[in-house]
N, C-alpha and C. Protein backbone atom coordinates (compact mmCIF):
# COMPACT_ATOMS: atom_id res chain seq x y z
N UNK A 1 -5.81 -18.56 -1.06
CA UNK A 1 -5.54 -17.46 -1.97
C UNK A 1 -6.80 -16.62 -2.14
N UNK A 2 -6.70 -15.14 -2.51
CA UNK A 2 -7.57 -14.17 -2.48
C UNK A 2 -8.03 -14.33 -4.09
N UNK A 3 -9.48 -14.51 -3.81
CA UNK A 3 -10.01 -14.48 -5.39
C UNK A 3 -10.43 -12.94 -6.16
N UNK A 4 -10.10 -12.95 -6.88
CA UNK A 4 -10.50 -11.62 -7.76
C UNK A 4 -12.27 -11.31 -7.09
N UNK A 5 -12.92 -12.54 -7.36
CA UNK A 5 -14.64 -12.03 -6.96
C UNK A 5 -14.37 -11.71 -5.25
N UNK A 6 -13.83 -12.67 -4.72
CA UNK A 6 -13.50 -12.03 -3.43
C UNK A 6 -13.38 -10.46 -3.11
N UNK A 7 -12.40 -10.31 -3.65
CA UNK A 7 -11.88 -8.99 -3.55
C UNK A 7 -12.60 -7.78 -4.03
N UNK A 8 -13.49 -7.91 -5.69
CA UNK A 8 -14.52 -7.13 -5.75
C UNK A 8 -16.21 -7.20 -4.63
N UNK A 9 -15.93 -8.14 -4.07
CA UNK A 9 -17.24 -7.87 -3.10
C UNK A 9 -16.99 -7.13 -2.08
N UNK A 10 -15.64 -7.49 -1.61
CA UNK A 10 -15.61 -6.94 -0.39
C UNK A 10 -15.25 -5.55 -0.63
N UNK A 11 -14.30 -5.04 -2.18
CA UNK A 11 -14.71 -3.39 -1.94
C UNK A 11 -15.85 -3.16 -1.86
N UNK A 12 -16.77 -3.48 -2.73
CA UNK A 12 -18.50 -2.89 -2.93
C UNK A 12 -19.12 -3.01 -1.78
N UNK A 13 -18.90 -3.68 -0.62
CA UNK A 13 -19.54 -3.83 0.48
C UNK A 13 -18.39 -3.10 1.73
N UNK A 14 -17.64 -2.05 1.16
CA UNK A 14 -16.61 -2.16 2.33
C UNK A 14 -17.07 -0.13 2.79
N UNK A 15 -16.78 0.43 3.81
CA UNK A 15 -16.76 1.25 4.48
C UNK A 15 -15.22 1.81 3.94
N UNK A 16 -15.42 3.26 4.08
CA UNK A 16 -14.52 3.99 3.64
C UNK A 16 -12.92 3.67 3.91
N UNK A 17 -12.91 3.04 5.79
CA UNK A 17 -12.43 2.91 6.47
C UNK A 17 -11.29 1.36 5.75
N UNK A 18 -12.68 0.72 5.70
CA UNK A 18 -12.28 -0.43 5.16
C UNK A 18 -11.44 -0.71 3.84
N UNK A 19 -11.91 0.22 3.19
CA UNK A 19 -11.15 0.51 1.43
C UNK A 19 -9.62 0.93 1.81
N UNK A 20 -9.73 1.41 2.70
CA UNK A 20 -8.42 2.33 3.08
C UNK A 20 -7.73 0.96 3.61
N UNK A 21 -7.64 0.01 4.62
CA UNK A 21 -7.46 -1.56 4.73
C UNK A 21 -7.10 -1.83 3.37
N UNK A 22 -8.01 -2.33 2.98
CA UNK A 22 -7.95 -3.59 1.79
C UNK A 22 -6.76 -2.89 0.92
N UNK A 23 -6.58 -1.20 0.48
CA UNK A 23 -5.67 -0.82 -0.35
C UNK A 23 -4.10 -1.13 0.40
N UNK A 24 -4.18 -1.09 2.16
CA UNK A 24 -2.80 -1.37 2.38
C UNK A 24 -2.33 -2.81 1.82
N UNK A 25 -3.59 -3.89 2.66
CA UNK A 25 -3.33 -5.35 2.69
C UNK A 25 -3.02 -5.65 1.04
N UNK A 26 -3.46 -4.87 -0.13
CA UNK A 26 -3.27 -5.24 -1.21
C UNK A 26 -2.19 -4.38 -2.45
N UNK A 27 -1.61 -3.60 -1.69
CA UNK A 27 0.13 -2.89 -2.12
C UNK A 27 0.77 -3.91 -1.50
N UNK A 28 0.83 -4.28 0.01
CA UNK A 28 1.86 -5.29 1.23
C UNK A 28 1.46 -6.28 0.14
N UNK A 29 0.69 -7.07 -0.25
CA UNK A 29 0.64 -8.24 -1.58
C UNK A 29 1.36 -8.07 -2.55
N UNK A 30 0.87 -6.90 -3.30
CA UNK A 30 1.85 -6.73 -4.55
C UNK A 30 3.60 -6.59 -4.05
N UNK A 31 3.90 -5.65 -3.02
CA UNK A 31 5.44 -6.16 -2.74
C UNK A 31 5.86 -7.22 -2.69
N UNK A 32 5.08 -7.52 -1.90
CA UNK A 32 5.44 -9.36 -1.54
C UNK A 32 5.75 -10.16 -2.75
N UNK A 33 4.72 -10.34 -3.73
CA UNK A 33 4.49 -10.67 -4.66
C UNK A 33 6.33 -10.05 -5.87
N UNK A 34 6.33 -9.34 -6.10
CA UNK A 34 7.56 -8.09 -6.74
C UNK A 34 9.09 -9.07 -5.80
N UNK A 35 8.92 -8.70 -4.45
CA UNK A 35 10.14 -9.90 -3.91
C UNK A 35 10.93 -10.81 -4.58
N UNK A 36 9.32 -11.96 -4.30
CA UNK A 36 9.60 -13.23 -5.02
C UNK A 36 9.97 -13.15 -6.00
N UNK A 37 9.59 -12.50 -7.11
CA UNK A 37 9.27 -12.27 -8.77
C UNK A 37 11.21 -11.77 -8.80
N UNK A 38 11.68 -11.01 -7.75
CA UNK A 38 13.02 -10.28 -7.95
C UNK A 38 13.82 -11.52 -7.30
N UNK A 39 13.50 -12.35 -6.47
CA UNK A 39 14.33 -13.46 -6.24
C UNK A 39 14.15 -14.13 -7.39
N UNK A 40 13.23 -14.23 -8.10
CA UNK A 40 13.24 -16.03 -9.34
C UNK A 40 13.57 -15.16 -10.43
N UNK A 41 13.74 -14.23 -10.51
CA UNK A 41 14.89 -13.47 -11.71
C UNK A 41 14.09 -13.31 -13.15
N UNK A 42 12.27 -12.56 -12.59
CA UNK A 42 11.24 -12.61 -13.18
C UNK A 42 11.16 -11.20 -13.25
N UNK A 43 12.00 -10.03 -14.30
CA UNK A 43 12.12 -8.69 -14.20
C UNK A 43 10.55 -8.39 -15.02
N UNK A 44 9.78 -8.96 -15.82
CA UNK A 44 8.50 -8.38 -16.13
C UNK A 44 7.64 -8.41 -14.82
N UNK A 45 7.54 -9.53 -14.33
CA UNK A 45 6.46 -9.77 -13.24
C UNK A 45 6.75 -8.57 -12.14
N UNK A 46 7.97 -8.87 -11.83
CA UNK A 46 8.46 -7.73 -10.75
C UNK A 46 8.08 -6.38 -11.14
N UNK A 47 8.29 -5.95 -12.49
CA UNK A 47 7.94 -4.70 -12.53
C UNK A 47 6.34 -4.67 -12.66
N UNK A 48 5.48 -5.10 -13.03
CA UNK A 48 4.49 -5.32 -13.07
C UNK A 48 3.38 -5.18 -11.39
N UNK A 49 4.01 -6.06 -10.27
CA UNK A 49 4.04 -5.92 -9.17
C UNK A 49 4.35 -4.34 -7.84
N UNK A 50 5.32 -3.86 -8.70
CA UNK A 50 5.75 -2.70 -8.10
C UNK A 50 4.94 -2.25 -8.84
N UNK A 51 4.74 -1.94 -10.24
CA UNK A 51 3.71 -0.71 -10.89
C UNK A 51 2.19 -0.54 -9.85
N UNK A 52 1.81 -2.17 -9.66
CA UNK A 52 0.80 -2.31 -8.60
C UNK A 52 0.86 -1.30 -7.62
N UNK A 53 1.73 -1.40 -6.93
CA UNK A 53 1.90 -1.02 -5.64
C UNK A 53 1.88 0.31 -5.63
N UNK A 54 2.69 0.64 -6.87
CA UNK A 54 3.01 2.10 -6.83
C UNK A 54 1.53 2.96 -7.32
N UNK A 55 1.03 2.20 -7.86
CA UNK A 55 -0.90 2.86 -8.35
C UNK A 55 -1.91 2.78 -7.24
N UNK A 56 -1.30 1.78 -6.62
CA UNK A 56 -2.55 1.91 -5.01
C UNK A 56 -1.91 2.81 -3.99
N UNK A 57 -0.09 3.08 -3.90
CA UNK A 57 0.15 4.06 -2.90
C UNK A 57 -0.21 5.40 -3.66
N UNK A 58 -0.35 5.91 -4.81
CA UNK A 58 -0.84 7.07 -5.81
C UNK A 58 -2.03 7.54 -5.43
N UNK A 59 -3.06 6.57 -5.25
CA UNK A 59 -4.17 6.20 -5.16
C UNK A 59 -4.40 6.88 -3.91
N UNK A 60 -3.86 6.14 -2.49
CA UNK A 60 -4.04 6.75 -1.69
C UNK A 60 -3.73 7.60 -1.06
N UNK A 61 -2.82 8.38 -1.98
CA UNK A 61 -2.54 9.85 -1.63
C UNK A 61 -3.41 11.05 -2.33
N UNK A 62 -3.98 10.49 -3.30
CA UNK A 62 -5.05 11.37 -4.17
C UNK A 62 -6.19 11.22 -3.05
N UNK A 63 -6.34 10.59 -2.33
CA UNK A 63 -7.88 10.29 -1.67
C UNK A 63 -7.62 11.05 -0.04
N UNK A 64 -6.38 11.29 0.12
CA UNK A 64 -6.36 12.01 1.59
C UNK A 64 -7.27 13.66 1.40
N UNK A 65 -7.71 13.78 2.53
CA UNK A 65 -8.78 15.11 2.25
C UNK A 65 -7.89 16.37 3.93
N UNK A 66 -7.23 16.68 2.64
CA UNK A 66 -6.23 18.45 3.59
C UNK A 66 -7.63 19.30 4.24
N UNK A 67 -8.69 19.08 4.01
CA UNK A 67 -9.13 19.99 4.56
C UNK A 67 -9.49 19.46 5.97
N UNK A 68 -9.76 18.29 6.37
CA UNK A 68 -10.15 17.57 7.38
C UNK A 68 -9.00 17.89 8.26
N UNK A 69 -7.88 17.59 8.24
CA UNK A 69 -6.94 17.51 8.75
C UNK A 69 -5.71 17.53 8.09
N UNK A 70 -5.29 18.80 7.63
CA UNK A 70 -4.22 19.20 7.13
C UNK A 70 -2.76 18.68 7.43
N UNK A 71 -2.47 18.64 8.97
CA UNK A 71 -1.28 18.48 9.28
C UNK A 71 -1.27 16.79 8.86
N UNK A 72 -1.96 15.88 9.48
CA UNK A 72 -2.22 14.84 9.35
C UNK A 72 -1.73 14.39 7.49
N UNK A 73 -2.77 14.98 6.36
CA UNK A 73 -2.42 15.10 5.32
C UNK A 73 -1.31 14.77 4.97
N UNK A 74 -0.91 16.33 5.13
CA UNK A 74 0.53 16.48 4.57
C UNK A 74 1.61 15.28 4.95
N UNK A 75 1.54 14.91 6.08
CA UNK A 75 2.44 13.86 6.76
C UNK A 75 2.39 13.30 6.30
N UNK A 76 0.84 12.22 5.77
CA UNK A 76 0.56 11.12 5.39
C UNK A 76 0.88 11.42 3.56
N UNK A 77 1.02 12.06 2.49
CA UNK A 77 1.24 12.63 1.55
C UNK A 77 3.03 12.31 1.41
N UNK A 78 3.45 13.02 2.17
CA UNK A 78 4.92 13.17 2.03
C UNK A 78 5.43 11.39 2.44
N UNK A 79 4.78 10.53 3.47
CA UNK A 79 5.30 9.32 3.55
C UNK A 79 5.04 8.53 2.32
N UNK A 80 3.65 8.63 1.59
CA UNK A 80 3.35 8.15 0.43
C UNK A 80 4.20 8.62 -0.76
N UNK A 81 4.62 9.19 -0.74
CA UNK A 81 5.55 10.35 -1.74
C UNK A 81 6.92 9.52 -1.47
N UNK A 82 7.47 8.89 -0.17
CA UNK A 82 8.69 8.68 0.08
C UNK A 82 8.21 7.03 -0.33
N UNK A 83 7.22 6.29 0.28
CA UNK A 83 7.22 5.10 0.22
C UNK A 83 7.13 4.70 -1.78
N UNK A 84 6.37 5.74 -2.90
CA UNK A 84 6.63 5.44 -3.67
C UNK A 84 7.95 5.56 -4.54
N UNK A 85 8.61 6.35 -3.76
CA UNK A 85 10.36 6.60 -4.64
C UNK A 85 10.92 5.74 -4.00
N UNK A 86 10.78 4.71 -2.92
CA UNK A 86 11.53 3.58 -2.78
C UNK A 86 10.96 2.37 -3.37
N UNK A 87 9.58 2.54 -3.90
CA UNK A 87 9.22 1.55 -4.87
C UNK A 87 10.02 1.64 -6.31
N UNK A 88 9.78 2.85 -6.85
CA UNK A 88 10.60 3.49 -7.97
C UNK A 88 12.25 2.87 -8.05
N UNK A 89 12.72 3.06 -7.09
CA UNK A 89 14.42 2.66 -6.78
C UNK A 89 14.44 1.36 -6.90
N UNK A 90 13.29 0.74 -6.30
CA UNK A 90 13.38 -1.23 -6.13
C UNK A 90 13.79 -1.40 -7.55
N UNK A 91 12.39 -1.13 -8.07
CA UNK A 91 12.12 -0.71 -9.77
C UNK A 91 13.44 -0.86 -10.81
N UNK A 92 14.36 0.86 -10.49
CA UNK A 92 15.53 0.71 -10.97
C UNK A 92 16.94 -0.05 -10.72
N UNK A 93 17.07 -0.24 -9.17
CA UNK A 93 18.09 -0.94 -9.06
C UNK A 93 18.15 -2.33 -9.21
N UNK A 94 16.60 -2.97 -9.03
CA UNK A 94 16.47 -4.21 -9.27
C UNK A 94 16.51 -5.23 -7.77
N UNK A 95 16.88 -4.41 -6.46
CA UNK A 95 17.24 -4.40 -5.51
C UNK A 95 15.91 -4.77 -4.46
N UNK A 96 15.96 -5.58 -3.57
CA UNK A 96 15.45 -5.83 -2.10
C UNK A 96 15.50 -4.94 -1.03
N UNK A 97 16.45 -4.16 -0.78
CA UNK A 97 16.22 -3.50 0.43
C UNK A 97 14.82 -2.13 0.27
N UNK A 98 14.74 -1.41 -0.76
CA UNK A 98 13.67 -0.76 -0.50
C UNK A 98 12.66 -1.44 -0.70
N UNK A 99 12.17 -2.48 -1.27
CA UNK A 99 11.01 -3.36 -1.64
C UNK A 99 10.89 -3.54 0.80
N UNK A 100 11.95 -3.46 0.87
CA UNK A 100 11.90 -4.35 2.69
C UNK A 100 11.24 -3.04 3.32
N UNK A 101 11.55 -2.10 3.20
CA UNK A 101 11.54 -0.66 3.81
C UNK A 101 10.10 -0.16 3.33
N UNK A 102 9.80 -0.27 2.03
CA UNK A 102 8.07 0.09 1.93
C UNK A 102 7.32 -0.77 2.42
N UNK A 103 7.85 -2.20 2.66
CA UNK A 103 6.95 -3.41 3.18
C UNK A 103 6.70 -3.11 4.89
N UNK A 104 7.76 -2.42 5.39
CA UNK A 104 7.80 -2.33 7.07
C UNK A 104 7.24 -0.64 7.45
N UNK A 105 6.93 0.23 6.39
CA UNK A 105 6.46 1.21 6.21
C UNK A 105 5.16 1.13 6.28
N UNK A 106 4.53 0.29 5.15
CA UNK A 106 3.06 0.20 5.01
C UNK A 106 2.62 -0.42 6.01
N UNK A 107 3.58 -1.57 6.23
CA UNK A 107 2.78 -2.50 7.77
C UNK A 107 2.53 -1.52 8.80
N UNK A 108 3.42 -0.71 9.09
CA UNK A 108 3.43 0.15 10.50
C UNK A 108 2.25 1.42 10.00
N UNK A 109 1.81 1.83 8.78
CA UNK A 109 0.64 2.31 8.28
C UNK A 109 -0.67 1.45 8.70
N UNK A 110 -0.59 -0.03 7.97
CA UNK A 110 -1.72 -0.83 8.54
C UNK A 110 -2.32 -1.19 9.80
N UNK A 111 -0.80 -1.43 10.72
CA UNK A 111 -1.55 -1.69 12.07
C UNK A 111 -1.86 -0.25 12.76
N UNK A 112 -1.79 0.41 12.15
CA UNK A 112 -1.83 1.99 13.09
C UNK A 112 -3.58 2.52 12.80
N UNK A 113 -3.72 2.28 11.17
CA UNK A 113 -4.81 2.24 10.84
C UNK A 113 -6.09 1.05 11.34
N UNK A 114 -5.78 -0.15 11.71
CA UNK A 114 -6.38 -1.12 12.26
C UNK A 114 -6.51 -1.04 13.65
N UNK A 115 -5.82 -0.45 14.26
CA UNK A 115 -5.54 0.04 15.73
C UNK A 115 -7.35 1.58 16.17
N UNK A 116 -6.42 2.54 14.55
CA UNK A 116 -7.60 3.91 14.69
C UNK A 116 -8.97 3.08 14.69
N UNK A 117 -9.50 2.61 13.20
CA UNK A 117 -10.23 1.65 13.26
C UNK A 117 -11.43 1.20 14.31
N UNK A 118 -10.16 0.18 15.22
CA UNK A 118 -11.01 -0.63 16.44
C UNK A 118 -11.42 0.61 17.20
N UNK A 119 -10.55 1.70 17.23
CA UNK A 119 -10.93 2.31 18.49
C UNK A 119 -12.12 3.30 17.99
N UNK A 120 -12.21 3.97 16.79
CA UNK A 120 -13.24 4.30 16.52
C UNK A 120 -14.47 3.55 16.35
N UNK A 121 -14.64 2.24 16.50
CA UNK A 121 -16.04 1.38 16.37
C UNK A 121 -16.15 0.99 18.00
N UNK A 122 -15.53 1.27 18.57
CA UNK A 122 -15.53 0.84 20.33
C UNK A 122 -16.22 1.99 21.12
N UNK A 123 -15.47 3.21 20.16
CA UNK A 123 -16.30 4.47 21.04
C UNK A 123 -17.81 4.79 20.78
């Protein structure tokens, strides 16, 4: 299990690149986490879990920079925008399938970003 001191070292020691990581690997937690909590019929925890998720995908849509790359932006903005109204819906309906759909969203965000990543430290 990931320790709280864990987790504050490695932001303070982490590369921009890296923050941008640790915020996917740690929304994909809080879903995960929100799941379970919606299988054992734990509606505080669950909401509690999604609020998570939904403040680190917030998070990383406040931190995208339009001027660098606008088109890019916007794309990445509008998926964050979609991935948090299916957090929102989990939220209200109480429901699994969008909790599944932001989970296979962000993953395909993470490895794409872990992919840019390698290839930018190779070149």
């Amino acid at each position: 299990m990931i320790t709280e001191t864990y987790i504050e070292n490695a932001i303070h020691s982490a590369t921009p690149e890296e923050l941008v990581r640790l915020m996917y690997e740690a929304a994909l937690r809080a879903i995960g986490r929100a799941k379970r909590h919606l299988r054992a019929g734990d509606p505080k925890a669950r909401s509690e879990e999604i609020s998570r998720a939904h403040a680190i995908i917030t998070e990383l849509a406040l931190s995208l920079d339009h001027g660098a790359a606008p088109e890019l932006a916007r794309n990445l903005a509008e998926l964050y925008d979609y991935v948090g109204r299916r957090l929102l819906e989990a939220h209200t309906t109480q429901s699994d399938a969008p909790l599944e759909e932001a989970t296979r969203l962000l993953s395909t965000l993470l490895e794409g970003w872990m992919h840019i990543s390698r290839a930018a430290e190779a070149a």
